[in-house]
Protein backbone atom coordinates (compact mmCIF):
# COMPACT_ATOMS: atom_id res chain seq x y z
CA UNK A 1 14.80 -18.48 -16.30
CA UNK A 2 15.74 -16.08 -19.02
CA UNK A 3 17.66 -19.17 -20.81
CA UNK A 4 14.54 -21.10 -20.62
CA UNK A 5 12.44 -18.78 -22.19
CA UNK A 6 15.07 -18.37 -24.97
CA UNK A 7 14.59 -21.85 -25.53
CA UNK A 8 11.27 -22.20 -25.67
CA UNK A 9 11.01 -18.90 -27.97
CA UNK A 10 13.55 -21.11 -30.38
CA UNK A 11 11.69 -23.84 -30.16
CA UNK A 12 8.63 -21.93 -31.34
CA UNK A 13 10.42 -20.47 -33.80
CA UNK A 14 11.78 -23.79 -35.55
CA UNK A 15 8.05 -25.18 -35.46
CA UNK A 16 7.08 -22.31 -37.35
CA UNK A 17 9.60 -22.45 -39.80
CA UNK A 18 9.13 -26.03 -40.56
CA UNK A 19 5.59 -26.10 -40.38
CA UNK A 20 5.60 -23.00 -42.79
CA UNK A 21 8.21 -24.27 -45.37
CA UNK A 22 6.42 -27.93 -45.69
CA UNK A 23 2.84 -26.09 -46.17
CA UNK A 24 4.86 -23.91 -48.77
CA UNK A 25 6.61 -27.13 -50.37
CA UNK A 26 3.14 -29.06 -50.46
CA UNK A 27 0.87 -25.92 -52.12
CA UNK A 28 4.05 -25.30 -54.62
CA UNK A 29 2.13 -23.68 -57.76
CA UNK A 30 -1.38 -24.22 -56.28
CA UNK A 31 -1.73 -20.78 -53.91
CA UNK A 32 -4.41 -19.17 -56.27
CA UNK A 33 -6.58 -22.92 -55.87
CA UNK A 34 -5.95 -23.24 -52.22
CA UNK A 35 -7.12 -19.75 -51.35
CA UNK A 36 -9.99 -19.94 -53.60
CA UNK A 37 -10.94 -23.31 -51.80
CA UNK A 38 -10.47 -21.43 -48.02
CA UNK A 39 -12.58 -18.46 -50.30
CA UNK A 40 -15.32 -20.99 -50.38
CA UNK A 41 -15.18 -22.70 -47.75
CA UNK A 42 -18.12 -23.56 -45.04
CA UNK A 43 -17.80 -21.75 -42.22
CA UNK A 44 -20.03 -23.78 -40.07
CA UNK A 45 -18.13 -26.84 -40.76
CA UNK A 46 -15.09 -24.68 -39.28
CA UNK A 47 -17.27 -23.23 -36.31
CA UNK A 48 -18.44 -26.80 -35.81
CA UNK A 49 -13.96 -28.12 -35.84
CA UNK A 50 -13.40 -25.04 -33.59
CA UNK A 51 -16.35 -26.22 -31.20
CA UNK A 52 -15.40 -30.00 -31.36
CA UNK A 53 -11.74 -28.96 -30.50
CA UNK A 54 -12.72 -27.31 -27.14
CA UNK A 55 -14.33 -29.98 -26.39
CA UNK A 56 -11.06 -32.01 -26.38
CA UNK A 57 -9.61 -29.28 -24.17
CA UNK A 58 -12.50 -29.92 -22.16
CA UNK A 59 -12.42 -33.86 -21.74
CA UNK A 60 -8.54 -33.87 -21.37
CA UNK A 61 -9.02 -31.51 -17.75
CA UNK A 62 -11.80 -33.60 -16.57
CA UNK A 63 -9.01 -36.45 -16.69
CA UNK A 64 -6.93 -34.59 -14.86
CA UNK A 65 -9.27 -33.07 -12.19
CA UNK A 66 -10.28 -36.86 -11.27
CA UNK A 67 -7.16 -37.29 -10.44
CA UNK A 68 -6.20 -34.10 -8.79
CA UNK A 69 -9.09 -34.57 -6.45
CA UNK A 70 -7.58 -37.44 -5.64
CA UNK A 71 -5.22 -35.37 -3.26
CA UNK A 72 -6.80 -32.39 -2.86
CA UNK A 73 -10.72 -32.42 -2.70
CA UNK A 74 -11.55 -28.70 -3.17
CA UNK A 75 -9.46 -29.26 -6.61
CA UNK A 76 -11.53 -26.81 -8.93
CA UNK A 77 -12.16 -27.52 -12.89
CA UNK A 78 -10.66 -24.21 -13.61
CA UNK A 79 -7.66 -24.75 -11.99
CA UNK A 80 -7.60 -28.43 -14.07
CA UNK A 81 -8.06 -26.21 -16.92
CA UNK A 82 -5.29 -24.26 -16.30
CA UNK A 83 -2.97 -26.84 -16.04
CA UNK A 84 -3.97 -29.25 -18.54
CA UNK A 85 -4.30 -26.86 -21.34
CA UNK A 86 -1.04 -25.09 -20.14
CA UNK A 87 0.49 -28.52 -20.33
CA UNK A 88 -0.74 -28.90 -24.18
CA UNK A 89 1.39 -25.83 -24.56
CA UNK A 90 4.59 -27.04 -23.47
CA UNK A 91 4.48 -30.56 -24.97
CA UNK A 92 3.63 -28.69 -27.92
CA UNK A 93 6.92 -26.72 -28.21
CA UNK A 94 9.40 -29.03 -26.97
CA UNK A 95 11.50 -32.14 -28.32
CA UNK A 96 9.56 -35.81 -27.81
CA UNK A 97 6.45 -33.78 -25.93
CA UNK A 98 8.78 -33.38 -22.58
CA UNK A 99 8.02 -30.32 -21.64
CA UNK A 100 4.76 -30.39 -20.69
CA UNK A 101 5.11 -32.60 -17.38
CA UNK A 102 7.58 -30.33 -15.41
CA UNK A 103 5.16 -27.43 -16.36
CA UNK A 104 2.21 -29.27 -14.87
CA UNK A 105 3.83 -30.54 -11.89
CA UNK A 106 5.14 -26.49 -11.40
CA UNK A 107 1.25 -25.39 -11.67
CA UNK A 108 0.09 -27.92 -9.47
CA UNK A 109 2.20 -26.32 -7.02
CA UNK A 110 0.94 -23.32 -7.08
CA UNK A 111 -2.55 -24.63 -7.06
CA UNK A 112 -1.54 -26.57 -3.78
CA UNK A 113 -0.68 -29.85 -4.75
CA UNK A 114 2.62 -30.91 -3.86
CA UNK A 115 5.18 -31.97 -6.16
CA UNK A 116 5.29 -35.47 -4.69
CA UNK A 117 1.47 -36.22 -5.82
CA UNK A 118 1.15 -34.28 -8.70
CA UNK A 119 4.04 -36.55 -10.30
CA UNK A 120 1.48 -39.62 -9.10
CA UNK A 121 -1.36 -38.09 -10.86
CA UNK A 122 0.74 -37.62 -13.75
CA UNK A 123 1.82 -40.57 -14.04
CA UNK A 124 -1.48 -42.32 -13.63
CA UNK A 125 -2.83 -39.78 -16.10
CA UNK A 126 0.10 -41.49 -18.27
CA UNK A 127 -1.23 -44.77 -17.55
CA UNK A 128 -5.02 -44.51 -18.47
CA UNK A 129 -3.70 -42.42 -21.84
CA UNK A 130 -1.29 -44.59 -22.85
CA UNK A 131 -3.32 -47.90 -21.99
CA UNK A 132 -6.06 -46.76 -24.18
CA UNK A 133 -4.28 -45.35 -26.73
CA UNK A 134 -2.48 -48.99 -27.26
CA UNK A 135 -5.80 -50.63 -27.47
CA UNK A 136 -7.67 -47.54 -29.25
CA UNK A 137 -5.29 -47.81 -32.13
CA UNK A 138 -4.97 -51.82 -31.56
CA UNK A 139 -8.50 -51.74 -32.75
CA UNK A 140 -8.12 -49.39 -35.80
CA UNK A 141 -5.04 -51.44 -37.00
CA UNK A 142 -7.41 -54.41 -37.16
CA UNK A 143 -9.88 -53.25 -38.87
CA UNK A 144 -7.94 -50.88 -41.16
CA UNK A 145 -5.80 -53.85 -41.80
CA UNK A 146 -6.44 -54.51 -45.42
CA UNK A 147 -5.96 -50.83 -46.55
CA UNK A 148 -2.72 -50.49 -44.55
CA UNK A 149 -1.47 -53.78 -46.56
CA UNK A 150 -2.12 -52.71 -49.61
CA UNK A 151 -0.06 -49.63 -48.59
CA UNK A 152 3.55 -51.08 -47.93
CA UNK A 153 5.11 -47.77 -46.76
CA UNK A 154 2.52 -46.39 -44.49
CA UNK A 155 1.96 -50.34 -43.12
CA UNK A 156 5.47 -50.30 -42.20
CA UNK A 157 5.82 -47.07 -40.64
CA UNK A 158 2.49 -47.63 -38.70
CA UNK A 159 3.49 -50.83 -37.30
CA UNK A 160 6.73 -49.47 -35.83
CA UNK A 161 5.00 -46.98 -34.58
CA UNK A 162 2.20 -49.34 -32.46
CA UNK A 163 4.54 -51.36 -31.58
CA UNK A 164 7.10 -48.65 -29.66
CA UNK A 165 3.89 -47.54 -27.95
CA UNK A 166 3.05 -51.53 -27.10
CA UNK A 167 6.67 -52.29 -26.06
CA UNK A 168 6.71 -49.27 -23.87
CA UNK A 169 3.61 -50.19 -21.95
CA UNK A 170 4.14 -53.92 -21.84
CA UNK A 171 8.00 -52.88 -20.52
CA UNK A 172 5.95 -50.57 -17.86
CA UNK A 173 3.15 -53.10 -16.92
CA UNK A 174 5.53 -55.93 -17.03
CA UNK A 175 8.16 -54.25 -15.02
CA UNK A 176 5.54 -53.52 -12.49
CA UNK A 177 4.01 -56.81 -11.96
CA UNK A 178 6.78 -58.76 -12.46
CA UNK A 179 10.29 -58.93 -10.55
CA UNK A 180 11.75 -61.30 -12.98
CA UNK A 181 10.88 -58.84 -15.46
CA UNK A 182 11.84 -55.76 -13.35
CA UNK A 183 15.56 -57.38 -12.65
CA UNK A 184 15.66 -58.05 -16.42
CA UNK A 185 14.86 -54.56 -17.61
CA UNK A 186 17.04 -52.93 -15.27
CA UNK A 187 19.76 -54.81 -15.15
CA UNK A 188 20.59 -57.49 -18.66
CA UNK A 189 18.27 -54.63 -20.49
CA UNK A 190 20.37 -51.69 -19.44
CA UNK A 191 24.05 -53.27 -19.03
CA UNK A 192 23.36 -53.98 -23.15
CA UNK A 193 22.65 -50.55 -23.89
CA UNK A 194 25.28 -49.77 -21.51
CA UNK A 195 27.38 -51.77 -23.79
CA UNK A 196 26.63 -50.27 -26.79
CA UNK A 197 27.40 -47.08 -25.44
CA UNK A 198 23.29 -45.54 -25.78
CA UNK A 199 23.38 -45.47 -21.99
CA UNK A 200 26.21 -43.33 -20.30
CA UNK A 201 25.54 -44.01 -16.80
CA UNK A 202 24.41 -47.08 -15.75
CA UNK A 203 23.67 -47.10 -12.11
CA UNK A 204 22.48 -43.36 -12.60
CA UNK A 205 20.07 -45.01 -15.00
CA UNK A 206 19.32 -48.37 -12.80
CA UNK A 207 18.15 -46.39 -10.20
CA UNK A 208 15.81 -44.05 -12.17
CA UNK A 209 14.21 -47.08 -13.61
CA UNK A 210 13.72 -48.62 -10.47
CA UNK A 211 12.14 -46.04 -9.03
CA UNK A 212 9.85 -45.05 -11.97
CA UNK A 213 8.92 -48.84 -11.85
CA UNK A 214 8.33 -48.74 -8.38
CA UNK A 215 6.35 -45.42 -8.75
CA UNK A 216 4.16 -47.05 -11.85
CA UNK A 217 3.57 -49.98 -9.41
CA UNK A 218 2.70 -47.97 -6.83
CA UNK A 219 -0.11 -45.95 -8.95
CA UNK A 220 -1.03 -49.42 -10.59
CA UNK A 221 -2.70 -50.52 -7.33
CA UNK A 222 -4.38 -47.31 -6.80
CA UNK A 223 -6.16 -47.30 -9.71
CA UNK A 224 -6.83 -51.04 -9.39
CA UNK A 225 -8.67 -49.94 -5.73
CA UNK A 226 -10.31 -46.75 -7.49
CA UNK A 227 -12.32 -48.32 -10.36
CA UNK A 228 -14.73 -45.42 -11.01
CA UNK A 229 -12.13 -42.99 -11.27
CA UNK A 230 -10.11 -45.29 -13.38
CA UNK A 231 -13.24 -45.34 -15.64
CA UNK A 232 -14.04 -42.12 -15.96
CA UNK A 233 -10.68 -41.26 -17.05
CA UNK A 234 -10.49 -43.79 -19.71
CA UNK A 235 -13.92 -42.20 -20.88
CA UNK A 236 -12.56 -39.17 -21.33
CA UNK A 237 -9.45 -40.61 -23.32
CA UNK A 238 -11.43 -42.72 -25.84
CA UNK A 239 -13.53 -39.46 -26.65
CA UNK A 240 -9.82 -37.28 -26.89
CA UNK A 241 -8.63 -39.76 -29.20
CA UNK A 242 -12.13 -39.87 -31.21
CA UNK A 243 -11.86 -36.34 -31.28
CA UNK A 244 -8.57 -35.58 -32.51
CA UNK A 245 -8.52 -38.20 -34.83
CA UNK A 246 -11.79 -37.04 -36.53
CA UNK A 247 -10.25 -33.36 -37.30
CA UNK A 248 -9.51 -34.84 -41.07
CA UNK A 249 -12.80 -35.69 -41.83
CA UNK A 250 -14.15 -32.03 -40.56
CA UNK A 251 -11.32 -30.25 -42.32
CA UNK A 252 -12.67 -31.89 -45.58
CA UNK A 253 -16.36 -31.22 -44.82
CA UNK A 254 -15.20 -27.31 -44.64
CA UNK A 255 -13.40 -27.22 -47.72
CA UNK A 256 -16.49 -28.94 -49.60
CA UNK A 257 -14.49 -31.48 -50.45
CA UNK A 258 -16.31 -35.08 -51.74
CA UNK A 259 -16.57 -36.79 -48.06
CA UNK A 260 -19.73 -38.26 -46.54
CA UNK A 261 -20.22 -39.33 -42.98
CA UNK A 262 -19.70 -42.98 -44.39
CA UNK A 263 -16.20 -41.83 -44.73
CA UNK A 264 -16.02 -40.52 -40.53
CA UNK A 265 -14.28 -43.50 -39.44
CA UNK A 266 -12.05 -44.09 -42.32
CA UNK A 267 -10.76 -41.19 -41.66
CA UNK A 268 -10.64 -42.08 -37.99
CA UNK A 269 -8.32 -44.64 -38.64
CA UNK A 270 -6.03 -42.90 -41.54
CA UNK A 271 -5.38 -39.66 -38.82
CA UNK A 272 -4.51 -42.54 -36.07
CA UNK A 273 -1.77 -43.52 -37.80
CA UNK A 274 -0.19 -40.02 -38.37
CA UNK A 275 0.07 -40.00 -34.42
CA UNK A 276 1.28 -43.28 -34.48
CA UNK A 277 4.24 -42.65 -36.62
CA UNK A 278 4.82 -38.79 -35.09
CA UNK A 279 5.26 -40.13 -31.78
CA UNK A 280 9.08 -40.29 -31.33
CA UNK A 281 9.81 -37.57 -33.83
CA UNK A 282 12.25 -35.29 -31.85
CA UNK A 283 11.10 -31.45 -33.31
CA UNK A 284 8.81 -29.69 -31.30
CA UNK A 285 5.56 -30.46 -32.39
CA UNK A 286 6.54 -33.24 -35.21
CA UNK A 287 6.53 -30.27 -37.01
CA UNK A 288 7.16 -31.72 -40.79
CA UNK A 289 6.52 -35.07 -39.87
CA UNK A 290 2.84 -34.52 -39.04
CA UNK A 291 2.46 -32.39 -42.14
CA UNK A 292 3.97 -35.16 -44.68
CA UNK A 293 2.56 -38.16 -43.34
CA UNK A 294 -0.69 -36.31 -43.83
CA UNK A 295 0.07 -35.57 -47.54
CA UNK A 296 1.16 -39.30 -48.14
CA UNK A 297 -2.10 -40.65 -46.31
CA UNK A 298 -4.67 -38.33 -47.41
CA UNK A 299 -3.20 -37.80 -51.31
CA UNK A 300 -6.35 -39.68 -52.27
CA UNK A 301 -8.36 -35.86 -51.73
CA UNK A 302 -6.49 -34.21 -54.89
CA UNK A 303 -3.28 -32.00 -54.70
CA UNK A 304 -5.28 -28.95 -53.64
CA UNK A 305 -7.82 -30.49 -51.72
CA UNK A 306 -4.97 -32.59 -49.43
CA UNK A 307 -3.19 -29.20 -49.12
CA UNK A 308 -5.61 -26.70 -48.34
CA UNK A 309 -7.21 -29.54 -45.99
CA UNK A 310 -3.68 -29.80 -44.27
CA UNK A 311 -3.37 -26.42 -43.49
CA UNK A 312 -6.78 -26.60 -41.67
CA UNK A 313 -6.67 -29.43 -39.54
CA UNK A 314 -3.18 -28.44 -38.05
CA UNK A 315 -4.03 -25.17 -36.88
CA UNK A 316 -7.13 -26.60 -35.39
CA UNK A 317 -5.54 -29.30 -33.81
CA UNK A 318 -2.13 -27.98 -33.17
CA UNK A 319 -1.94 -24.61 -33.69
CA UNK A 320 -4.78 -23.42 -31.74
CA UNK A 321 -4.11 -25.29 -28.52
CA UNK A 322 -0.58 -23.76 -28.38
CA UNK A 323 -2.16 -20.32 -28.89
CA UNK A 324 -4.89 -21.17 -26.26
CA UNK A 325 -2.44 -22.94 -23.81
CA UNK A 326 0.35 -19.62 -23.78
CA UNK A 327 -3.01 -17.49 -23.47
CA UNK A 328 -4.51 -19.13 -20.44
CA UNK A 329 -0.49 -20.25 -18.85
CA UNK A 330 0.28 -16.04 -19.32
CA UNK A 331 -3.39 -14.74 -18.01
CA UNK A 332 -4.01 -17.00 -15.57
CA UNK A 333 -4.41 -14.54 -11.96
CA UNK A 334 -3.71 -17.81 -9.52
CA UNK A 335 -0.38 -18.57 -10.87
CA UNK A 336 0.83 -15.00 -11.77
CA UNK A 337 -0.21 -14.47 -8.18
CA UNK A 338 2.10 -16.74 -7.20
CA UNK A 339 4.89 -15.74 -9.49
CA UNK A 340 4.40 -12.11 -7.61
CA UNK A 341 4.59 -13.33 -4.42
């Protein structure tokens, strides 16, 4: 326990140290402009980012108490609170985002869902987000596609980026619905990588894949028989994504900076793409990656205006839910109750 906490207090520490040295790097001489823009900026326009923010907080536990009422009806919004903004937290503050599942499926626990389904509603939480994420940013590359051409190093790195998340979820779907597929991933699939030495342990591996596949099937046919539920998940998704995306655009409305709501979806699509290529950074956090692709993509709002802007919309959208997620994990009575006990 003690060595966990050790590494999560490291982790913490190298996202601040990153984070801090590549807001340092990108303000260079430019302090005295940047704190005169945060000196004038509109605090409404931050009230109004704060407020929108909780709102994604908000719409990310409703996805996970339809689910969680799946298994246990008396399932209670706070406790999908808890554990969804606790889970924020942890993926937050660990390598590829992998923390926050294990903590989840330890809360559930304590709220009285068994390990065994809270690892199906995870998973089919993993579905609905990862199916509409696909097709959310699908739809931006589309019609972003002229601006992203014109931009050869940002196309490039935005297209790898979609298509990891599109292999991964074709791989899953396939897998899934397909035993040809299925034998192929797991065994020619794996036996190359085997080959090459990026798998150690092949049967070890086989057998994880098969049953994750199996598992993915499994939750595939659920939600298949539980339309409405399937629905109002992917509801609450499309609004996340909306939301986080659109933190830009109100981080530049605060600092007074020459936007207009003709610009909202712009920036919409520009912010998709830093989540795009982030995705499979390994630091806690992306911390540096998120920070530069924003400087590359948004460059077009002046030196000081891309800076100060920067330092906004991460705290809002990063910063803040890790502060709010070790709050609410730490305070929480039901599962320091249970800690006690």
């Amino acid at each position: 326990m003690m060595q966990g906490k050790r590494k999560y207090l490291l982790n913490i520490v190298i996202i601040l140290l990153i984070g801090g040295l590549v807001i340092y790097l990108s303000i260079g001489n430019q302090l005295d402009q940047v704190i005169d823009a945060f000196r004038h900026a509109n605090i409404l326009w931050i009230v109004v980012m704060a407020f929108v923010m909780l709102l994604y907080y908000i719409f990310d536990a409703f996805s996970l108490l339809y689910f969680g009422r799946v298994y246990k009806k008396d399932y209670t919004y706070k406790q999908s609170f808890v554990n969804s903004i606790s889970g924020i937290f942890f993926n937050g503050i660990t390598p590829f985002a992998s923390g926050g599942q294990f903590a989840q499926v330890y809360i559930f626990n304590k709220q009285g869902i068994a390990p065994t389904y809270s690892a199906s509603i995870l998973l089919m939480c993993f579905i609905c987000y990862q199916s509409i994420l696909v097709i959310y940013t699908g739809v931006v590359l589309i019609f972003k596609y002229q601006y992203f051409l014109d931009q050869p190093a940002v196309f490039s790195l935005v297209m790898l980026g979609f298509l990891i998340n599109f292999v991964v979820i074709l791989a899953l779907f396939g897998g899934a619905k397909s035993k040809f597929l299925h034998h192929f991933l797991t065994h020619s699939v794996l036996k190359l990588l085997n080959k090459l030495h990026l798998v150690k342990d092949y049967e070890s591996t086989c057998f994880k894949v098969d049953t994750y596949l199996s598992d993915f099937r499994d939750q595939l046919k659920f939600l298949q028989n539980n339309k409405p539920v399937l629905i109002r998940s992917s509801v609450c998704n499309i609004l996340k994504l909306t939301i986080l995306y659109s933190m830009p655009f109100f981080s530049a409305k605060a600092l007074n900076l020459n936007v207009n709501i003709g610009d909202f979806f712009n920036f919409i699509g520009l912010c998709s793409c830093i989540y795009l290529i982030n995705a499979f950074l390994p630091i806690p956090g992306s911390s540096g990656g998120s920070e530069g692709v924003y400087l590359l993509i948004f460059s077009f709002l002046g030196s000081v205006g891309v800076s100060s802007s920067m330092f906004l919309w991460r705290f809002m959208s990063y910063y803040m839910g890790l502060i709010i997620g070790a709050l609410v994990f730490s305070l929480d009575k039901e599962i320091n109750r249970s800690r006690l006990e």
